[in-house]
C-alpha atoms as a PDB file:
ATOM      1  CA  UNK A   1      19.608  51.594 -13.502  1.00  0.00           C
ATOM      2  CA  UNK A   2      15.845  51.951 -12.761  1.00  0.00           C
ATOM      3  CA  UNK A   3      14.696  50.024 -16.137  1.00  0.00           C
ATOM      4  CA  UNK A   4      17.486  47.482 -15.605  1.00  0.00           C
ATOM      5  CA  UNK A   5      16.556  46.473 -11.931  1.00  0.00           C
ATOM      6  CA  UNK A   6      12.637  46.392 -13.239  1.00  0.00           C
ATOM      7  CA  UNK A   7      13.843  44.136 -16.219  1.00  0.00           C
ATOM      8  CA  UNK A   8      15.571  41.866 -13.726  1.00  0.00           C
ATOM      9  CA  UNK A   9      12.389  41.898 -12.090  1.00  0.00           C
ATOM     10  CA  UNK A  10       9.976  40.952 -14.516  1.00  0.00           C
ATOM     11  CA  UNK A  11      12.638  38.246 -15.854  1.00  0.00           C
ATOM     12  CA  UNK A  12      12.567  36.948 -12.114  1.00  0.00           C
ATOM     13  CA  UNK A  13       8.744  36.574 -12.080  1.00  0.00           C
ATOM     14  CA  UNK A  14       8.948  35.108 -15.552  1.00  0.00           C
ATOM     15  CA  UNK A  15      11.042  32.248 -14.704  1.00  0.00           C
ATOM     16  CA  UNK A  16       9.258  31.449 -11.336  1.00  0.00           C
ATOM     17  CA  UNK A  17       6.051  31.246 -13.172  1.00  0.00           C
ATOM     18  CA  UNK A  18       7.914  29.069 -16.099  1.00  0.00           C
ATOM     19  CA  UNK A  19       9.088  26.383 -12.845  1.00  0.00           C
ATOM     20  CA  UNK A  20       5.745  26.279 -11.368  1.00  0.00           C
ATOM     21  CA  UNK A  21       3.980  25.721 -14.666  1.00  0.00           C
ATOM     22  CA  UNK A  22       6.338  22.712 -15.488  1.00  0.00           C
ATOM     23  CA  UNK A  23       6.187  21.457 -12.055  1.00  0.00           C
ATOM     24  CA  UNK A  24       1.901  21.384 -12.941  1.00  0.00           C
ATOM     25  CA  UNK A  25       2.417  20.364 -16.298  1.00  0.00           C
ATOM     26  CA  UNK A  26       4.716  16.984 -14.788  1.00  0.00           C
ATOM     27  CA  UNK A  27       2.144  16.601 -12.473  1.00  0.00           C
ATOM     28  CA  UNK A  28      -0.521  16.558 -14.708  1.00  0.00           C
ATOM     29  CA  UNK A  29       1.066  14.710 -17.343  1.00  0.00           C
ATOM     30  CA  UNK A  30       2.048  11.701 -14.899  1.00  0.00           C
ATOM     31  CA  UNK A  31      -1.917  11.942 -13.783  1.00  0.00           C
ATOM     32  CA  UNK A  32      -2.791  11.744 -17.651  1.00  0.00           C
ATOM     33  CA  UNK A  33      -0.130   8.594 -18.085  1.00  0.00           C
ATOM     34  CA  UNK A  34      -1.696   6.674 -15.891  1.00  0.00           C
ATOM     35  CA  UNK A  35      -5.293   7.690 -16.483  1.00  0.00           C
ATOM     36  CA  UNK A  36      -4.375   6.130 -19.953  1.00  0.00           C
ATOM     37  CA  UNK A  37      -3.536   2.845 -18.953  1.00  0.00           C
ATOM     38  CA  UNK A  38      -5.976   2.573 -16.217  1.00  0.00           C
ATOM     39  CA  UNK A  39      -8.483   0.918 -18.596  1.00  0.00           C
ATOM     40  CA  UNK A  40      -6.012  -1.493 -19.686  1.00  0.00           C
ATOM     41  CA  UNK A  41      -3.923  -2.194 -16.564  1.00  0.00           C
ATOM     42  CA  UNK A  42      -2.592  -5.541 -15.681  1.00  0.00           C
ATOM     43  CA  UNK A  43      -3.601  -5.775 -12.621  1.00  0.00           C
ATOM     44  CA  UNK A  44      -6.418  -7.247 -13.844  1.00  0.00           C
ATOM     45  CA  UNK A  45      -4.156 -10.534 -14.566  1.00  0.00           C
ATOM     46  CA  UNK A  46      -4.370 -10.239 -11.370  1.00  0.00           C
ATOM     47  CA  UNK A  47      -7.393  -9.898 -10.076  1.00  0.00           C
ATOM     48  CA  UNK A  48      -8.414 -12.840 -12.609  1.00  0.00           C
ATOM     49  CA  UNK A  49      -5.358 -15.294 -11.150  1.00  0.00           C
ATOM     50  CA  UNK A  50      -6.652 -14.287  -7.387  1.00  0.00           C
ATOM     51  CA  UNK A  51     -10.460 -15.038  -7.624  1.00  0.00           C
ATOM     52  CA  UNK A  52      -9.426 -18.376  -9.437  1.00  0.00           C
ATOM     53  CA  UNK A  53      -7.174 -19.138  -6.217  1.00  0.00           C
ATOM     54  CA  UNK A  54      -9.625 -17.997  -3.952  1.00  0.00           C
ATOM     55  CA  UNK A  55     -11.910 -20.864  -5.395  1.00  0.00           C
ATOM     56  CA  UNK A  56      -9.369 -23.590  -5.862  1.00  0.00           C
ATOM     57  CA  UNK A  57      -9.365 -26.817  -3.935  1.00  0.00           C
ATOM     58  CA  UNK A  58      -5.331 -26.378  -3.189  1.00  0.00           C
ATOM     59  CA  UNK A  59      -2.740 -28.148  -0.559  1.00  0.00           C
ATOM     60  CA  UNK A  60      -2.431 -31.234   1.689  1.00  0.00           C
ATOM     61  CA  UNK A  61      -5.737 -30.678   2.790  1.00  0.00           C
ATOM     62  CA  UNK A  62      -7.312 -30.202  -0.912  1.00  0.00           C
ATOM     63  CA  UNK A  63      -9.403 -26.937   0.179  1.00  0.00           C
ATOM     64  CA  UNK A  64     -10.625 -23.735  -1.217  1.00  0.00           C
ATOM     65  CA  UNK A  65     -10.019 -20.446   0.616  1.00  0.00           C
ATOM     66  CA  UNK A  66     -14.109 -20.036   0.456  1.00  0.00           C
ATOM     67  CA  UNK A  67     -13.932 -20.437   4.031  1.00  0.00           C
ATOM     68  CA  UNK A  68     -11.195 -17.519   4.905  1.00  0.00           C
ATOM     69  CA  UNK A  69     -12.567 -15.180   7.285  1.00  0.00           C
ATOM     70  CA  UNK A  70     -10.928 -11.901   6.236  1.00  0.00           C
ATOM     71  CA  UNK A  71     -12.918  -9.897   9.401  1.00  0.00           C
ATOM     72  CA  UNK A  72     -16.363  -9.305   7.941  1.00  0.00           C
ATOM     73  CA  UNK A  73     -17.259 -13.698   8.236  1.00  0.00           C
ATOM     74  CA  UNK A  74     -16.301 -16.930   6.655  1.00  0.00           C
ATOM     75  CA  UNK A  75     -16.082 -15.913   2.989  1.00  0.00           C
ATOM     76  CA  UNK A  76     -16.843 -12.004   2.896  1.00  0.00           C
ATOM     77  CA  UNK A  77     -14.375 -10.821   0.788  1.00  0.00           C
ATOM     78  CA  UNK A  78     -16.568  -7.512   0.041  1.00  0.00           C
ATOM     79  CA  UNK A  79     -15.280  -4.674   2.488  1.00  0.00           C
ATOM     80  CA  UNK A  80     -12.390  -6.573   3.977  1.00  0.00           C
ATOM     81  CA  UNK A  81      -9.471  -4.887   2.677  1.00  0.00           C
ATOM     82  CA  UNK A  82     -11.106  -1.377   3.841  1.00  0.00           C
ATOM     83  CA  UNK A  83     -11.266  -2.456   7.229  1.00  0.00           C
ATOM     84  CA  UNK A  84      -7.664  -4.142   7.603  1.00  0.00           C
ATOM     85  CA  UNK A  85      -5.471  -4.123   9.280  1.00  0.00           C
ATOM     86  CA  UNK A  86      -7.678  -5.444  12.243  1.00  0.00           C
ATOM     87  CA  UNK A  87      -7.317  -7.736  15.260  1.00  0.00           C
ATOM     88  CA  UNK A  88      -8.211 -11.289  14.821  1.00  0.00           C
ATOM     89  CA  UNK A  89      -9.236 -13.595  17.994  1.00  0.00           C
ATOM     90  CA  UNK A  90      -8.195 -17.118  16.764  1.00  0.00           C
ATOM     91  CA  UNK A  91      -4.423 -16.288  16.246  1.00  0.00           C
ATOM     92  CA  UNK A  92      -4.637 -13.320  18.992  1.00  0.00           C
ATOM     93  CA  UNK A  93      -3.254 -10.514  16.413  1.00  0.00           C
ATOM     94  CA  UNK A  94      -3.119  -7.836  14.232  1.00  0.00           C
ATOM     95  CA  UNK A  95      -3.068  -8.330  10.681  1.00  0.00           C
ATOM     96  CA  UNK A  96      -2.923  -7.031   7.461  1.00  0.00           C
ATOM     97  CA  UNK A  97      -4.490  -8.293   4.499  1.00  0.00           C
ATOM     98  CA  UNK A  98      -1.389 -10.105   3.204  1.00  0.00           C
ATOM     99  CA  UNK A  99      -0.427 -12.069   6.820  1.00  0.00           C
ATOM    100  CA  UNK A 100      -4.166 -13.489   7.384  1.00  0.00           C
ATOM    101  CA  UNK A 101      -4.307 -15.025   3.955  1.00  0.00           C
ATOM    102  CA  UNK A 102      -1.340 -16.999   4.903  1.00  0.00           C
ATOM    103  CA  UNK A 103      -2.832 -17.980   7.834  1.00  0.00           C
ATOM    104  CA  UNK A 104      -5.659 -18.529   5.991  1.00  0.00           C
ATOM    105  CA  UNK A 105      -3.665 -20.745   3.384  1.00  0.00           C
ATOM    106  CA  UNK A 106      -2.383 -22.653   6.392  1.00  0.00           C
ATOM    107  CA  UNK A 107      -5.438 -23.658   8.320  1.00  0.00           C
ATOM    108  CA  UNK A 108      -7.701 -24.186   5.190  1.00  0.00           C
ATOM    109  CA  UNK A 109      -5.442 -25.720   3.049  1.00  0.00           C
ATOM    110  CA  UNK A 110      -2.779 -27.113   4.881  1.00  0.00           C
ATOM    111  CA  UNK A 111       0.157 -24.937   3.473  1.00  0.00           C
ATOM    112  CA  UNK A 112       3.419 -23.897   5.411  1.00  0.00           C
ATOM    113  CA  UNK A 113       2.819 -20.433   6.401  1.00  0.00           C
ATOM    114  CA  UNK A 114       6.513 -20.355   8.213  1.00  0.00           C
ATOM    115  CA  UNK A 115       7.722 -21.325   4.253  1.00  0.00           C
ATOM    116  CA  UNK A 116       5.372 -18.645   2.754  1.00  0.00           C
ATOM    117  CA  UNK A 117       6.514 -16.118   4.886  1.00  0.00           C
ATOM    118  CA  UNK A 118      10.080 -16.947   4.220  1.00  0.00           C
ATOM    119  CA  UNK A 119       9.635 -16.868   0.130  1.00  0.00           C
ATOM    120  CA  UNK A 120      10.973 -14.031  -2.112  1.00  0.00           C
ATOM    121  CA  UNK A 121       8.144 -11.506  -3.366  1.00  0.00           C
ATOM    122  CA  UNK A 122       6.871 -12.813  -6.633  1.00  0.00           C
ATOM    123  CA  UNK A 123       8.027 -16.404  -6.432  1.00  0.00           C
ATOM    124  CA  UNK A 124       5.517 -19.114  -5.248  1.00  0.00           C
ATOM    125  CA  UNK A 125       3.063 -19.138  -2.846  1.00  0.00           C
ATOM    126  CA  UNK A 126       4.163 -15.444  -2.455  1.00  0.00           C
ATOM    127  CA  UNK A 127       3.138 -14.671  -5.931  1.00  0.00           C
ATOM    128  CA  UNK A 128      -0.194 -16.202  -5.100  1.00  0.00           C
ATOM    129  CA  UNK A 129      -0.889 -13.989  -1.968  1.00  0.00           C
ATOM    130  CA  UNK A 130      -0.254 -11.245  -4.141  1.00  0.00           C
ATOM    131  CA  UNK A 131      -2.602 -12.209  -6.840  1.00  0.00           C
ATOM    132  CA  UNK A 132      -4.924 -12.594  -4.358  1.00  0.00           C
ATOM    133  CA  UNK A 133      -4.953  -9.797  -2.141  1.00  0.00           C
ATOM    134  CA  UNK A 134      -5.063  -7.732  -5.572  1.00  0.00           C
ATOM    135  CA  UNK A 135      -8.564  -9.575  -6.360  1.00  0.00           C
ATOM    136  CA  UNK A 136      -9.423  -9.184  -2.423  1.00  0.00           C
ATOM    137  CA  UNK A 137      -8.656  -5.415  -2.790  1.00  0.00           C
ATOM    138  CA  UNK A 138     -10.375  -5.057  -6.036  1.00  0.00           C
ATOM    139  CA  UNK A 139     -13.844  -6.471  -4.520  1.00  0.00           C
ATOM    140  CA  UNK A 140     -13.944  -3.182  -2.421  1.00  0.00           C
ATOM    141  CA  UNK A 141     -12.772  -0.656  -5.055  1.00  0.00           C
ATOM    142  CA  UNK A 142     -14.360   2.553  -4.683  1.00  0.00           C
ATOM    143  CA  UNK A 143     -15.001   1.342  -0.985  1.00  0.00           C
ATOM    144  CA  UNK A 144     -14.348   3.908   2.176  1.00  0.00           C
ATOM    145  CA  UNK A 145     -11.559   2.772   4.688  1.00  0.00           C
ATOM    146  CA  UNK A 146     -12.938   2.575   8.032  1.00  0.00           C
ATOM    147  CA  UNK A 147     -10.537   0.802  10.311  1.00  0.00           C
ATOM    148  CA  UNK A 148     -10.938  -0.476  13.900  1.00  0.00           C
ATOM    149  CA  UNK A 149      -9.699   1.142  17.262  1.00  0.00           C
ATOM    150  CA  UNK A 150     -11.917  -1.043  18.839  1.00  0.00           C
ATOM    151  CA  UNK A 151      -9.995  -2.914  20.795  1.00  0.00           C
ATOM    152  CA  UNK A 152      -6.424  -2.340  22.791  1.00  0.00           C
ATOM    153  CA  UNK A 153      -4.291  -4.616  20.392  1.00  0.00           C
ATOM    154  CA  UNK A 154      -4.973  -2.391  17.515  1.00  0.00           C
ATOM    155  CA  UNK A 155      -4.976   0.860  19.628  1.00  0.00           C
ATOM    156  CA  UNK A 156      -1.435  -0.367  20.138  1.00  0.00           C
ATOM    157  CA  UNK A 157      -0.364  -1.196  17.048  1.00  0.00           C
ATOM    158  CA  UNK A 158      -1.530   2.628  15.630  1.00  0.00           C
ATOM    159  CA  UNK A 159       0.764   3.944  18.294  1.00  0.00           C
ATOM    160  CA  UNK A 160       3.568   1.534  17.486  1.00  0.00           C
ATOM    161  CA  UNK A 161       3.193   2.482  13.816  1.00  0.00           C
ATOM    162  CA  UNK A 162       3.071   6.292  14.271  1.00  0.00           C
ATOM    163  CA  UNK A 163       6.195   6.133  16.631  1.00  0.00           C
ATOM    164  CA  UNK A 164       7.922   4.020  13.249  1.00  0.00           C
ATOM    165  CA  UNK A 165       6.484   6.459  11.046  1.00  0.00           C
ATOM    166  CA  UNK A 166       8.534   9.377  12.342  1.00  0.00           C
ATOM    167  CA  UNK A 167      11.652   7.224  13.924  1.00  0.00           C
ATOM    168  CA  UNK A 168      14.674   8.625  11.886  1.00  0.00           C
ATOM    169  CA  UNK A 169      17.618   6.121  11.138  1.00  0.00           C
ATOM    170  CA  UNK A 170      19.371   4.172   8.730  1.00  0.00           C
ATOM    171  CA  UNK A 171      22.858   5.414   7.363  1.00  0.00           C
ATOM    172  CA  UNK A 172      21.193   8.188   5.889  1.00  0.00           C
ATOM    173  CA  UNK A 173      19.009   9.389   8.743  1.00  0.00           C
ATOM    174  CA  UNK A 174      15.578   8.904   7.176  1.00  0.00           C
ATOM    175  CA  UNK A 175      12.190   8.306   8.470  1.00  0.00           C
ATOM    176  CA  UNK A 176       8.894   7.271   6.663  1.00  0.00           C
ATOM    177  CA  UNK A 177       8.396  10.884   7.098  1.00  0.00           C
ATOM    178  CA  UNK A 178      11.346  12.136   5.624  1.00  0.00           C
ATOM    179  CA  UNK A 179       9.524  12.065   2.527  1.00  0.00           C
ATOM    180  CA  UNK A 180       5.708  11.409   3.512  1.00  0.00           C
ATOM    181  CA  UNK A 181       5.013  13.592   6.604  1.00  0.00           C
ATOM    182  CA  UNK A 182       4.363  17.211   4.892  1.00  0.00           C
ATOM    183  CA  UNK A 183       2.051  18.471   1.975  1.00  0.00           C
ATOM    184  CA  UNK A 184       3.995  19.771  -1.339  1.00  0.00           C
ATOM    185  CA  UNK A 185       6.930  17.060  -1.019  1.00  0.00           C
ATOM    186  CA  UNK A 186       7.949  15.518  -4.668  1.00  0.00           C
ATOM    187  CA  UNK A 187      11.006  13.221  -5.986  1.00  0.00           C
ATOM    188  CA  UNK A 188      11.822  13.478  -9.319  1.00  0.00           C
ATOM    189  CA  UNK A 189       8.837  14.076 -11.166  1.00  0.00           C
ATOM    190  CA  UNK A 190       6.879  11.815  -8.483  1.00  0.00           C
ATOM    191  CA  UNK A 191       4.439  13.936  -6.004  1.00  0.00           C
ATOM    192  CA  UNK A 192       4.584  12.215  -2.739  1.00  0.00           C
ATOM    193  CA  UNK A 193       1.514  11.932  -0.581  1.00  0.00           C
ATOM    194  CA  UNK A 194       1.743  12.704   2.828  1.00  0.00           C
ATOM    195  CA  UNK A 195       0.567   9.797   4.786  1.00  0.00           C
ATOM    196  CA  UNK A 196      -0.359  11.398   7.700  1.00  0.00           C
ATOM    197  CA  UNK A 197      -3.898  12.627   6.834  1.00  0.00           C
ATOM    198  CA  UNK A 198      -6.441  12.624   4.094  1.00  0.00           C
ATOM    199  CA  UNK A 199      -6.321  13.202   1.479  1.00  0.00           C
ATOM    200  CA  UNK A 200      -2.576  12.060   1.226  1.00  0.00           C
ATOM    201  CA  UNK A 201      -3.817   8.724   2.508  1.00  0.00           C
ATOM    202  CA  UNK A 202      -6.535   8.820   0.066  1.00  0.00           C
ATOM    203  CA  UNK A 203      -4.018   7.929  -2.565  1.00  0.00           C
ATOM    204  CA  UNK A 204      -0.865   6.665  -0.370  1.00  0.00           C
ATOM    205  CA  UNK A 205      -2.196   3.439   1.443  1.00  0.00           C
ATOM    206  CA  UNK A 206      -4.996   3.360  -0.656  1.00  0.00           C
ATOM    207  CA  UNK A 207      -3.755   2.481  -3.581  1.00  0.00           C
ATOM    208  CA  UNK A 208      -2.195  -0.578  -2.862  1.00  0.00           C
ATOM    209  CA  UNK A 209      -1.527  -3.588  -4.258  1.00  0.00           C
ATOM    210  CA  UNK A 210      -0.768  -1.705  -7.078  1.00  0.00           C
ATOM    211  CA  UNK A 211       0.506  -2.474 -10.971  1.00  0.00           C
ATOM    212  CA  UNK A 212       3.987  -0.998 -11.240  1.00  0.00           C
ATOM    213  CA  UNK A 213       5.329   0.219 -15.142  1.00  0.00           C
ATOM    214  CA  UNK A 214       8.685   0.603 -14.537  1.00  0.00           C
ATOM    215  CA  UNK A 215      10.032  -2.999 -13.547  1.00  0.00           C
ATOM    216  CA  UNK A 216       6.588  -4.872 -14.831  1.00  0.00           C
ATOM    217  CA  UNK A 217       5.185  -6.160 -11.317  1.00  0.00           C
ATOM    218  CA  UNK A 218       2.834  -6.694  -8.946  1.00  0.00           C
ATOM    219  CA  UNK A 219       3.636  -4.771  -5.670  1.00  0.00           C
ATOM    220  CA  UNK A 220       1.684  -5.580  -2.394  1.00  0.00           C
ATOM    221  CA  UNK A 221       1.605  -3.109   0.171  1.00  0.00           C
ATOM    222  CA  UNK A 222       4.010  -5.639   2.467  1.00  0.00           C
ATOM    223  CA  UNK A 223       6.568  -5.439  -0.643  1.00  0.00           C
ATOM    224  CA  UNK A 224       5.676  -1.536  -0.739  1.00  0.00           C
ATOM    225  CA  UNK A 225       7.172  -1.480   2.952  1.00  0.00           C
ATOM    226  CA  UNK A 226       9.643  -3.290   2.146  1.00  0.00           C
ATOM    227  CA  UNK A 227      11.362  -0.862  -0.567  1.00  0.00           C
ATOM    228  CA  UNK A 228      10.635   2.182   1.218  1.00  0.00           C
ATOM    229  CA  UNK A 229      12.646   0.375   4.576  1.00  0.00           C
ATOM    230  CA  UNK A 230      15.752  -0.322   1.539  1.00  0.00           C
ATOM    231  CA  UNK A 231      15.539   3.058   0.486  1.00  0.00           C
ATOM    232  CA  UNK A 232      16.075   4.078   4.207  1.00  0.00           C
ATOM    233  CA  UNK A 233      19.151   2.095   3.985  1.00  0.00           C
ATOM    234  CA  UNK A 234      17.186   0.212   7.393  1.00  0.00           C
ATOM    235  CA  UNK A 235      17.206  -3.816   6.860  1.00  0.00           C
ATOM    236  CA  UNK A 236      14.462  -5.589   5.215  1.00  0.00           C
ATOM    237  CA  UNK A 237      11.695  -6.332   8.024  1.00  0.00           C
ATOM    238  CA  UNK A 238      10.320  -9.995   8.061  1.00  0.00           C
ATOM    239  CA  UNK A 239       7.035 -10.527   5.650  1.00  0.00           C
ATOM    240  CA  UNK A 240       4.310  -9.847   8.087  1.00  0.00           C
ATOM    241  CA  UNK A 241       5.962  -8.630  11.208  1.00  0.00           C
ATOM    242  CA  UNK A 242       4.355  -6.478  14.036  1.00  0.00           C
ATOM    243  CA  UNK A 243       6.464  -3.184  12.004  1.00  0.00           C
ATOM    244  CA  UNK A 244       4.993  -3.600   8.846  1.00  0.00           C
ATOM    245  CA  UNK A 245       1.755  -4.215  10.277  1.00  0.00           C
ATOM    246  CA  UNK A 246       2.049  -1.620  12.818  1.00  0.00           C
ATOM    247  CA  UNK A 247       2.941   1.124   9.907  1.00  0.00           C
ATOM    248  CA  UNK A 248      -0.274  -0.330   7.954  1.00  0.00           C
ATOM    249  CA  UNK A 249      -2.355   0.306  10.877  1.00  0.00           C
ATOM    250  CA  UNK A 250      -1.427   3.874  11.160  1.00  0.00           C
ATOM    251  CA  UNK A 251      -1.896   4.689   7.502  1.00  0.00           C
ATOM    252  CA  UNK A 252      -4.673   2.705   7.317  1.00  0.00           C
ATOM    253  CA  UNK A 253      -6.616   4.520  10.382  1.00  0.00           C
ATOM    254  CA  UNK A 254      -5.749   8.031   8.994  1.00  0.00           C
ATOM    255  CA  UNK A 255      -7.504   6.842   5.535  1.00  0.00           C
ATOM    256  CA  UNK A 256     -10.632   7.029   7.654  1.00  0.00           C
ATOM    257  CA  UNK A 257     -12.812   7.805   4.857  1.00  0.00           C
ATOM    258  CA  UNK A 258     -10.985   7.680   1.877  1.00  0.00           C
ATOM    259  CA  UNK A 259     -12.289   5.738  -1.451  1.00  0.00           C
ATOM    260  CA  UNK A 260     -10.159   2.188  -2.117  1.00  0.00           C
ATOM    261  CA  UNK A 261      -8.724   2.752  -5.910  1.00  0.00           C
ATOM    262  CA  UNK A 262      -6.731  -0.699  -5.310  1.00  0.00           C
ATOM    263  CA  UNK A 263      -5.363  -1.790  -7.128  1.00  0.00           C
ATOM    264  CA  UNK A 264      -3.500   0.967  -8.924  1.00  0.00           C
ATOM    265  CA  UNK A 265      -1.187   1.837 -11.621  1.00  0.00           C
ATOM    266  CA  UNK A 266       2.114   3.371 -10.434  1.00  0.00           C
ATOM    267  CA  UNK A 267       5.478   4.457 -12.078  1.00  0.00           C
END
């Protein structure tokens, strides 16, 4: 009875080591997958389509976005998108990366930001605020986040997103932290950062836009927000509203300090 219970034992230990050596071994091999295609990843395409819209005369009013002041002065594209989302004095709000460019596109050049907003991700002038907050995020690769508190409206707007990050609801009782609000969490084979600290946030906000394998597209941190609200079961929020922004702010602030790798590669 002695050797049997001791054989149970060491068959018990055996197997729990087996499970935690394929849960590394997923891990690593995911980390390895995309590793590989970093050198070659698309969002490069990317990066080359945004910097060529950046510079393009476009719109009623034939103008470049040369002139967009992304927080750091007309132009600066270097160090923006570590520092947004931020508070802006000419339209009196928060915003992310993605919403200034279309006001951007709409004071420059003359475009319908109401339109823009109201397009489907990847189709138009949505496509193009993709491609270039991909080459806007690129320019500060490697870049520490380092956003503002500075001033009430985005004091506001962290509190606003950390009450959202941890409001449960939906048909299937979720929250953002469900599934990002605690070390060790995974789905599938997928590790899932928690988003409430470094160095989660090191690799959770920062990372995008980022190039996604499975379905072959660009994903923008507003689209990002957007699938993690359907998987929720919640309804879509509007492209740029005070939610999305206010959940950016909050994962953006608790990045303090982590190093841009946008844009990624992702499953």
């Amino acid at each position: 009875m002695k050797k049997l219970i001791l054989g149970a034992t060491a068959l018990a230990a055996s197997l729990a080591m087996t499970g935690a050596f394929a849960q590394k071994s997923a891990a690593d091999g995911i980390a390895e997958y995309r590793a590989l295609l970093a050198d070659g990843n698309p969002a490069e395409l990317y990066e080359a389509k945004g910097e060529d819209l950046w510079k393009k005369k476009r719109g009623p009013k034939n103008a470049s976005l040369e002139q967009c002041d992304l927080g750091q002065g007309p132009g600066v594209v270097k160090g923006a998108f570590v520092s947004l989302p931020r508070y802006f004095a000419d339209t009196k709000r928060v915003q992310d990366l993605e919403s200034r460019l279309v006001t951007c596109m709409e004071t420059l050049q003359g475009l319908n930001g109401a339109e823009i907003a109201k397009t489907p991700f990847g189709k138009g002038e949505m496509a193009n605020v993709t491609a270039l907050a991909t080459w806007i995020a690129a320019e500060s690769r490697g870049m520490k986040f380092n956003l503002s508190q500075s001033y009430a409206e985005e004091q506001v707007m962290y509190e606003v997103g950390k009450r959202l990050f941890f409001m449960r609801g939906g048909s299937h009782d979720f929250s953002c932290a469900s599934c990002h609000g605690e070390d060790g969490k995974r789905i599938r084979l997928q590790d899932l950062p928690n988003l409430t600290k470094n160095p989660g946030n090191g690799i959770g906000f920062a990372a995008w836009p980022a190039y996604r394998v499975s379905n072959g597209q660009m994903w923008s941190m507003q689209l990002r927000l957007n699938d993690c609200y359907r998987q929720q079961r919640f309804p879509y929020p509007l492209f740029g509203s005070d939610a999305t922004i206010a959940l950016g702010t909050y994962m953006g602030v608790n990045a303090k300090g982590a190093e841009s790798i946008a844009p990624a590669i992702k499953r």
